[in-house]
N, C-alpha and C. Protein backbone atom coordinates (compact mmCIF):
# COMPACT_ATOMS: atom_id res chain seq x y z
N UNK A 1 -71.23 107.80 146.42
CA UNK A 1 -71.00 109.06 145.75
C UNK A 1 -72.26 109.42 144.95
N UNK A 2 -72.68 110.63 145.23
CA UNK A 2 -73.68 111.23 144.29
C UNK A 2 -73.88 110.81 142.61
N UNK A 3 -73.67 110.24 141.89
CA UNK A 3 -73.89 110.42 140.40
C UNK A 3 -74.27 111.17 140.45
N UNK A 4 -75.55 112.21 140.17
CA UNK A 4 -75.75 113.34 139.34
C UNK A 4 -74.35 114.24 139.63
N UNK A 5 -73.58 114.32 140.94
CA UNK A 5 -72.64 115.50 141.18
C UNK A 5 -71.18 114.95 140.10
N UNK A 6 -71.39 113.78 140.12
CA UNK A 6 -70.34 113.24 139.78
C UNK A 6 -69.89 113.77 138.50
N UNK A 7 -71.34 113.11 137.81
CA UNK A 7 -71.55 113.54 136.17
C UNK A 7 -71.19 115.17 135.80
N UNK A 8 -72.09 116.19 136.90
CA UNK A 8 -71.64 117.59 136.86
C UNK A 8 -69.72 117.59 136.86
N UNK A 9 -69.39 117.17 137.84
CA UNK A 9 -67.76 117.51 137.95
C UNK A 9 -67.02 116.98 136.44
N UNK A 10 -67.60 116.05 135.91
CA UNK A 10 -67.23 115.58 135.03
C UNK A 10 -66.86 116.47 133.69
N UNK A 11 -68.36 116.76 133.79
CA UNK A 11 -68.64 117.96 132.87
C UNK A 11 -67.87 119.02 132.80
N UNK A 12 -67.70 120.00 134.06
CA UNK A 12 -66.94 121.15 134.39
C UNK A 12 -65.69 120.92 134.31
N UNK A 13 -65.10 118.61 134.33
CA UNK A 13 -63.51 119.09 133.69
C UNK A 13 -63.14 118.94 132.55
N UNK A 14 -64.17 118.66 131.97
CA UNK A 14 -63.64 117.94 130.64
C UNK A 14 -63.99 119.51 129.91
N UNK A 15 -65.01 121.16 130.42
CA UNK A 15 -65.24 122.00 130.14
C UNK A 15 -63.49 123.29 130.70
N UNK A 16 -63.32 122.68 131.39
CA UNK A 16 -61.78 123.30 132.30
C UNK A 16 -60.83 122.78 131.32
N UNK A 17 -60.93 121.67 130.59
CA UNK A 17 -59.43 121.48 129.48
C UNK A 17 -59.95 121.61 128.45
N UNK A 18 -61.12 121.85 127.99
CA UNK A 18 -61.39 122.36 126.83
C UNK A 18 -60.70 123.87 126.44
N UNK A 19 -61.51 124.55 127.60
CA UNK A 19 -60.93 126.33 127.59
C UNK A 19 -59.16 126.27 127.64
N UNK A 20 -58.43 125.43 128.17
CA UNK A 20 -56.95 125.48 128.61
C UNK A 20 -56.49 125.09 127.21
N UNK A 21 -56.97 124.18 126.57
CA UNK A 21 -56.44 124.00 124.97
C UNK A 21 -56.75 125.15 124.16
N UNK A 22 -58.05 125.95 124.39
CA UNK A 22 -58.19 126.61 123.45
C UNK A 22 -57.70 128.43 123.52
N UNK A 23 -56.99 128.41 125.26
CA UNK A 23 -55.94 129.35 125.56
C UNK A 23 -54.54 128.63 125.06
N UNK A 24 -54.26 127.75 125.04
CA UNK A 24 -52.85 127.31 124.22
C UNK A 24 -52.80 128.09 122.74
N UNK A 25 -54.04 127.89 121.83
CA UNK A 25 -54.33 128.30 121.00
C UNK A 25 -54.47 129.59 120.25
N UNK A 26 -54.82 130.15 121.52
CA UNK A 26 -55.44 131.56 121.15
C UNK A 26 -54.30 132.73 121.03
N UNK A 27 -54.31 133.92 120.01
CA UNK A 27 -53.05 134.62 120.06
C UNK A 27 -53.40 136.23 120.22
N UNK A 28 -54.68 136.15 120.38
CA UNK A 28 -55.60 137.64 120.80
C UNK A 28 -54.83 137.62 122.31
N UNK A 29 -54.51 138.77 122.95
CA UNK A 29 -54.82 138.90 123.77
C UNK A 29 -55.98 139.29 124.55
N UNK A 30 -56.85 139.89 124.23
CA UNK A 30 -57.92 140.39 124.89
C UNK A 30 -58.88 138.57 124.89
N UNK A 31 -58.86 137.62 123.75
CA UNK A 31 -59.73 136.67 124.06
C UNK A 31 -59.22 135.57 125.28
N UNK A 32 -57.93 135.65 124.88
CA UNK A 32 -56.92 134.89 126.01
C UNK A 32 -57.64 135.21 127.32
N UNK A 33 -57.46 136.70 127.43
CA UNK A 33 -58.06 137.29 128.81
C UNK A 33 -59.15 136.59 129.41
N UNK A 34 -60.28 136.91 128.46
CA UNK A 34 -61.65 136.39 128.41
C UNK A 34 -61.61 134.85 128.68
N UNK A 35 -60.99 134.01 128.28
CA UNK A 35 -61.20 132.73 128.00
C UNK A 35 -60.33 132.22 130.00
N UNK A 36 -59.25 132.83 130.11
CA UNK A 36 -58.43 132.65 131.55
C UNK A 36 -59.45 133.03 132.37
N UNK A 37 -60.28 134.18 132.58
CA UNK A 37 -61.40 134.32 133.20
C UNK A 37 -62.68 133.18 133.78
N UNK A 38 -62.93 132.46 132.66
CA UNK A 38 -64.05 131.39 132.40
C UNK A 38 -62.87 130.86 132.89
N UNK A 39 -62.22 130.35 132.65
CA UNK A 39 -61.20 128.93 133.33
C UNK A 39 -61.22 129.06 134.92
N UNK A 40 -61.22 130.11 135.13
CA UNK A 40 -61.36 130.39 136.51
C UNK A 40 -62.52 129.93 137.59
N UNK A 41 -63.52 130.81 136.65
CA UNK A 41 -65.17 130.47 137.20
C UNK A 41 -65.55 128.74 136.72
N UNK A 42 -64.93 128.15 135.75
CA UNK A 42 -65.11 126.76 135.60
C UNK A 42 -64.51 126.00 137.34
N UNK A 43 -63.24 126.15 137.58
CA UNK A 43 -62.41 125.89 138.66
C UNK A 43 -62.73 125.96 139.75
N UNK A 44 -63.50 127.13 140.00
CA UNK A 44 -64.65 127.39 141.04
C UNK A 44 -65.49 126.41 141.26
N UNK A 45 -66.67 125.61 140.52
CA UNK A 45 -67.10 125.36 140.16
C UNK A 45 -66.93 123.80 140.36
N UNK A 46 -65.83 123.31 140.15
CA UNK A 46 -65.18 122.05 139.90
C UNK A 46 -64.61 121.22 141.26
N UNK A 47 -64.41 122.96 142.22
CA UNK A 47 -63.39 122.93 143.71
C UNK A 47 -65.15 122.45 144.37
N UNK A 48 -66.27 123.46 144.08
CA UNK A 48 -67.67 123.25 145.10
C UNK A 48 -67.92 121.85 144.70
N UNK A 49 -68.34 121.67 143.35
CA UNK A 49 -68.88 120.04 143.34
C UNK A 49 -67.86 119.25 144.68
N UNK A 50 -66.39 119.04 143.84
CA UNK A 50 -65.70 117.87 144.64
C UNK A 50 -66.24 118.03 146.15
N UNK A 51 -66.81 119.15 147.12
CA UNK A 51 -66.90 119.45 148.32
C UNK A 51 -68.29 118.45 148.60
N UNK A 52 -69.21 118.59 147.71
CA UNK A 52 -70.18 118.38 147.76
C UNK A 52 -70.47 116.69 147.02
N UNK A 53 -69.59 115.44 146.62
CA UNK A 53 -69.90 114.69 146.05
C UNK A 53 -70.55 113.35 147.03
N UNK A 54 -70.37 113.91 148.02
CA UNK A 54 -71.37 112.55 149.06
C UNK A 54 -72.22 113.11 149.48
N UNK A 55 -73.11 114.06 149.02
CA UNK A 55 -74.59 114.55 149.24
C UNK A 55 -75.76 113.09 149.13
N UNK A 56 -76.37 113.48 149.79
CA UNK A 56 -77.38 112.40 149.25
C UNK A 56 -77.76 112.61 147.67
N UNK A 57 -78.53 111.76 147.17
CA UNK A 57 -78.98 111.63 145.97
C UNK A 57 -80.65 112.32 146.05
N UNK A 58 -81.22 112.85 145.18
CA UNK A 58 -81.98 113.54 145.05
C UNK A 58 -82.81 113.67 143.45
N UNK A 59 -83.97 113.86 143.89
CA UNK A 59 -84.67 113.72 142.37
C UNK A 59 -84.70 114.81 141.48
N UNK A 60 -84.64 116.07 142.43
CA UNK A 60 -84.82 117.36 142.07
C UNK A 60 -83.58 117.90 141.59
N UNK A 61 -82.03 117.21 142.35
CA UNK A 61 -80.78 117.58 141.65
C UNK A 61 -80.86 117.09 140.34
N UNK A 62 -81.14 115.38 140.27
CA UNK A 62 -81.46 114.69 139.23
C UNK A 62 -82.09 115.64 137.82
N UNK A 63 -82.99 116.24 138.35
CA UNK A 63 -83.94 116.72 137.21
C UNK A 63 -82.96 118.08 136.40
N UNK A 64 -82.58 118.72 137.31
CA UNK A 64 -81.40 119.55 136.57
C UNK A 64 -80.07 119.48 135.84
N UNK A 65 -80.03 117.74 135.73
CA UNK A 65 -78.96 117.76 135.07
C UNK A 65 -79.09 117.41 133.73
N UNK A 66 -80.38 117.01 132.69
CA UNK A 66 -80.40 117.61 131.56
C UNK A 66 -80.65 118.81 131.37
N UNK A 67 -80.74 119.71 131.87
CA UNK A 67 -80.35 121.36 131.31
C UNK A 67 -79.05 121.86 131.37
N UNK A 68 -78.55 121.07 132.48
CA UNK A 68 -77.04 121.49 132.33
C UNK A 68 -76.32 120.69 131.35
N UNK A 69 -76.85 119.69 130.91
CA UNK A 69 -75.82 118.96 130.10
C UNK A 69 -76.52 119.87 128.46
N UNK A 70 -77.49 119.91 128.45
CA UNK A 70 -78.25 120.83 127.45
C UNK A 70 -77.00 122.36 127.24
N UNK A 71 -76.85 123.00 128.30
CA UNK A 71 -75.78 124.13 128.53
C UNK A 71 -74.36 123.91 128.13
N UNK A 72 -74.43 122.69 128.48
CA UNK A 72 -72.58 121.87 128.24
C UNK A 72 -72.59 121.79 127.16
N UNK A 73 -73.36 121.51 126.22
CA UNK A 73 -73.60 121.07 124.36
C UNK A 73 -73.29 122.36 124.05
N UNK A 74 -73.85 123.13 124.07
CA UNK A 74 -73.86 124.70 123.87
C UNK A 74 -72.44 125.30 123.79
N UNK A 75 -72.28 125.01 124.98
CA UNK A 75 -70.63 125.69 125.37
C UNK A 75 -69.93 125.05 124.56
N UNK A 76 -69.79 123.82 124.42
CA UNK A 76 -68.87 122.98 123.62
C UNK A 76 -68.70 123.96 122.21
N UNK A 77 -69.86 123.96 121.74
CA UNK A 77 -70.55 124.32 120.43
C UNK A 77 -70.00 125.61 120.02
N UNK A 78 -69.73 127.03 121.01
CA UNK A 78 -69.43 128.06 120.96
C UNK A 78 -68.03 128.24 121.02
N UNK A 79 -67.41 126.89 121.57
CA UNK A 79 -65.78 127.19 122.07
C UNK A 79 -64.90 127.23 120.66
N UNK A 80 -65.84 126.44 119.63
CA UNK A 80 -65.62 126.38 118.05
C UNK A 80 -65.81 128.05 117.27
N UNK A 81 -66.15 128.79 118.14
CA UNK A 81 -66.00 130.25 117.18
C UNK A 81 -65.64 131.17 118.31
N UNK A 82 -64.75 131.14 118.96
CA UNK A 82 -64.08 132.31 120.02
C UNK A 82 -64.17 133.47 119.23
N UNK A 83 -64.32 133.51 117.91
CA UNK A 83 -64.51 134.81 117.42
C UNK A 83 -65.43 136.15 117.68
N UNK A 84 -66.55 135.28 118.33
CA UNK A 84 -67.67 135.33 118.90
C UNK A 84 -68.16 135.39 120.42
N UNK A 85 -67.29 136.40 120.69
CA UNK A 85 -66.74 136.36 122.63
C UNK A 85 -68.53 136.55 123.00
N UNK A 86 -69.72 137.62 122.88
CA UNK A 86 -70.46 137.62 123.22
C UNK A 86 -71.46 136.08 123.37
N UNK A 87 -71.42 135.58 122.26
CA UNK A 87 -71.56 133.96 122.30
C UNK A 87 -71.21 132.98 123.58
N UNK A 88 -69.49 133.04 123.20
CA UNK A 88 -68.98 132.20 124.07
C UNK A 88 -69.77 132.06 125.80
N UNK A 89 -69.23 133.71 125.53
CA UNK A 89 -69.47 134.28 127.03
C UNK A 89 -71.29 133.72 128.00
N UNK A 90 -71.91 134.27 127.07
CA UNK A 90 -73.63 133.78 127.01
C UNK A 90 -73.33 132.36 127.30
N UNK A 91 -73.03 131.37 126.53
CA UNK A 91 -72.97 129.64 126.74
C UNK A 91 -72.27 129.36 128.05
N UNK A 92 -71.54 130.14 128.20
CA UNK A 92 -70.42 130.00 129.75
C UNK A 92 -71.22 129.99 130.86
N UNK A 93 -72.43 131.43 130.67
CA UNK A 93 -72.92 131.82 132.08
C UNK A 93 -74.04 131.54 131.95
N UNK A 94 -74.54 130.59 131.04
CA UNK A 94 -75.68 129.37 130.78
C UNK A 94 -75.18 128.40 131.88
N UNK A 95 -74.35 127.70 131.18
CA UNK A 95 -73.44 126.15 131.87
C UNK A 95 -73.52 126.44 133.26
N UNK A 96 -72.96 127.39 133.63
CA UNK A 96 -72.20 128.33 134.77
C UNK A 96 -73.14 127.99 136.07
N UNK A 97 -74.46 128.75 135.43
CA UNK A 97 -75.95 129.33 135.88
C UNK A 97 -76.40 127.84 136.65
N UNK A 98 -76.90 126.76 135.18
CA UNK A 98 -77.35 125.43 135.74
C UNK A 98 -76.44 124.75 136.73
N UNK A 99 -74.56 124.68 137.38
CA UNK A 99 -74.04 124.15 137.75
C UNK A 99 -74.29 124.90 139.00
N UNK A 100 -74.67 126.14 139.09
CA UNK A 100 -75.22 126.85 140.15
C UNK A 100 -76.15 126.13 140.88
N UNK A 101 -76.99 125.74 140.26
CA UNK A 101 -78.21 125.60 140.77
C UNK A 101 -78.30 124.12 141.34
N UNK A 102 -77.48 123.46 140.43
CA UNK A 102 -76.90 122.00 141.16
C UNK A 102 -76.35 122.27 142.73
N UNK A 103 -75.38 123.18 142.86
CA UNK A 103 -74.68 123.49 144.05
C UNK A 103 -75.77 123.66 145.45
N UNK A 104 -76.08 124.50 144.62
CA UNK A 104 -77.12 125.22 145.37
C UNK A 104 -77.92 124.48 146.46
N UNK A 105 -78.82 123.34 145.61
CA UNK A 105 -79.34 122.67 145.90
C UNK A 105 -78.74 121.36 146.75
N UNK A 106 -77.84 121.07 146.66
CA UNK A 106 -76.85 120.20 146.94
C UNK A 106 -76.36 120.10 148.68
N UNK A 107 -75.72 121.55 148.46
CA UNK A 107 -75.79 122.34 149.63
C UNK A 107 -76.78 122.21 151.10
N UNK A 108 -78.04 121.93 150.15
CA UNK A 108 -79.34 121.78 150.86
C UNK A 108 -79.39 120.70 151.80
N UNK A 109 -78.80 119.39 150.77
CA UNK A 109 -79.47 117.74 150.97
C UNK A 109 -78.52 117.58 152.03
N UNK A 110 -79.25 116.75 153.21
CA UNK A 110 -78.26 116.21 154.37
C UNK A 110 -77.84 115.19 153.84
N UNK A 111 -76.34 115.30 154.95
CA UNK A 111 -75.85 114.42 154.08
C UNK A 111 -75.80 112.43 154.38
């Protein structure tokens, strides 16, 4: 199994029950909205890795996964002031962006 993909999926679930606790929580509707949205695109996200976890290993996936874990700190960091949807939102399609680019690349490596 890949480690770097591994570590990503990891990330995106422990980022998928973060947002689901903090929709338990939430009593806005409009942030609820916002936040079920990201749960979604996290899920996405979570379905490509698992597709992709016997890729070969790679130096260049390797190298992208401190920015994404850099992105994951972030998000964590923002999920503490939902008050702050433009925030949140920004840290989401940070995380989002780098797990992209994992895929992406991933996609690439034979397997």
């Amino acid at each position: 199994m890949n480690t770097t993909l591994q570590t990503i999926q990891s990330l995106l679930i422990a980022q998928h029950t973060a947002l689901s606790q903090l929709l338990g929580q939430t009593a806005d509707p409009d942030a609820a909205q916002t936040i079920l949205m990201e749960m979604q695109e996290v899920l996405h996200r979570i379905n490509l890795v698992q597709n992709l976890l016997f890729k070969q290993a790679s130096d260049k996936l390797n190298d992208l996964l401190p920015g994404i874990q850099k992105a994951n700190t972030a998000l964590t960091a923002s999920l503490g002031d939902i008050s702050n949807v433009a925030g949140f939102l920004s840290s989401c399609s940070s995380f989002l962006q780098g797990v992209d680019q994992a895929v992406d690349l991933a996609k690439s490596l034979t397997a």
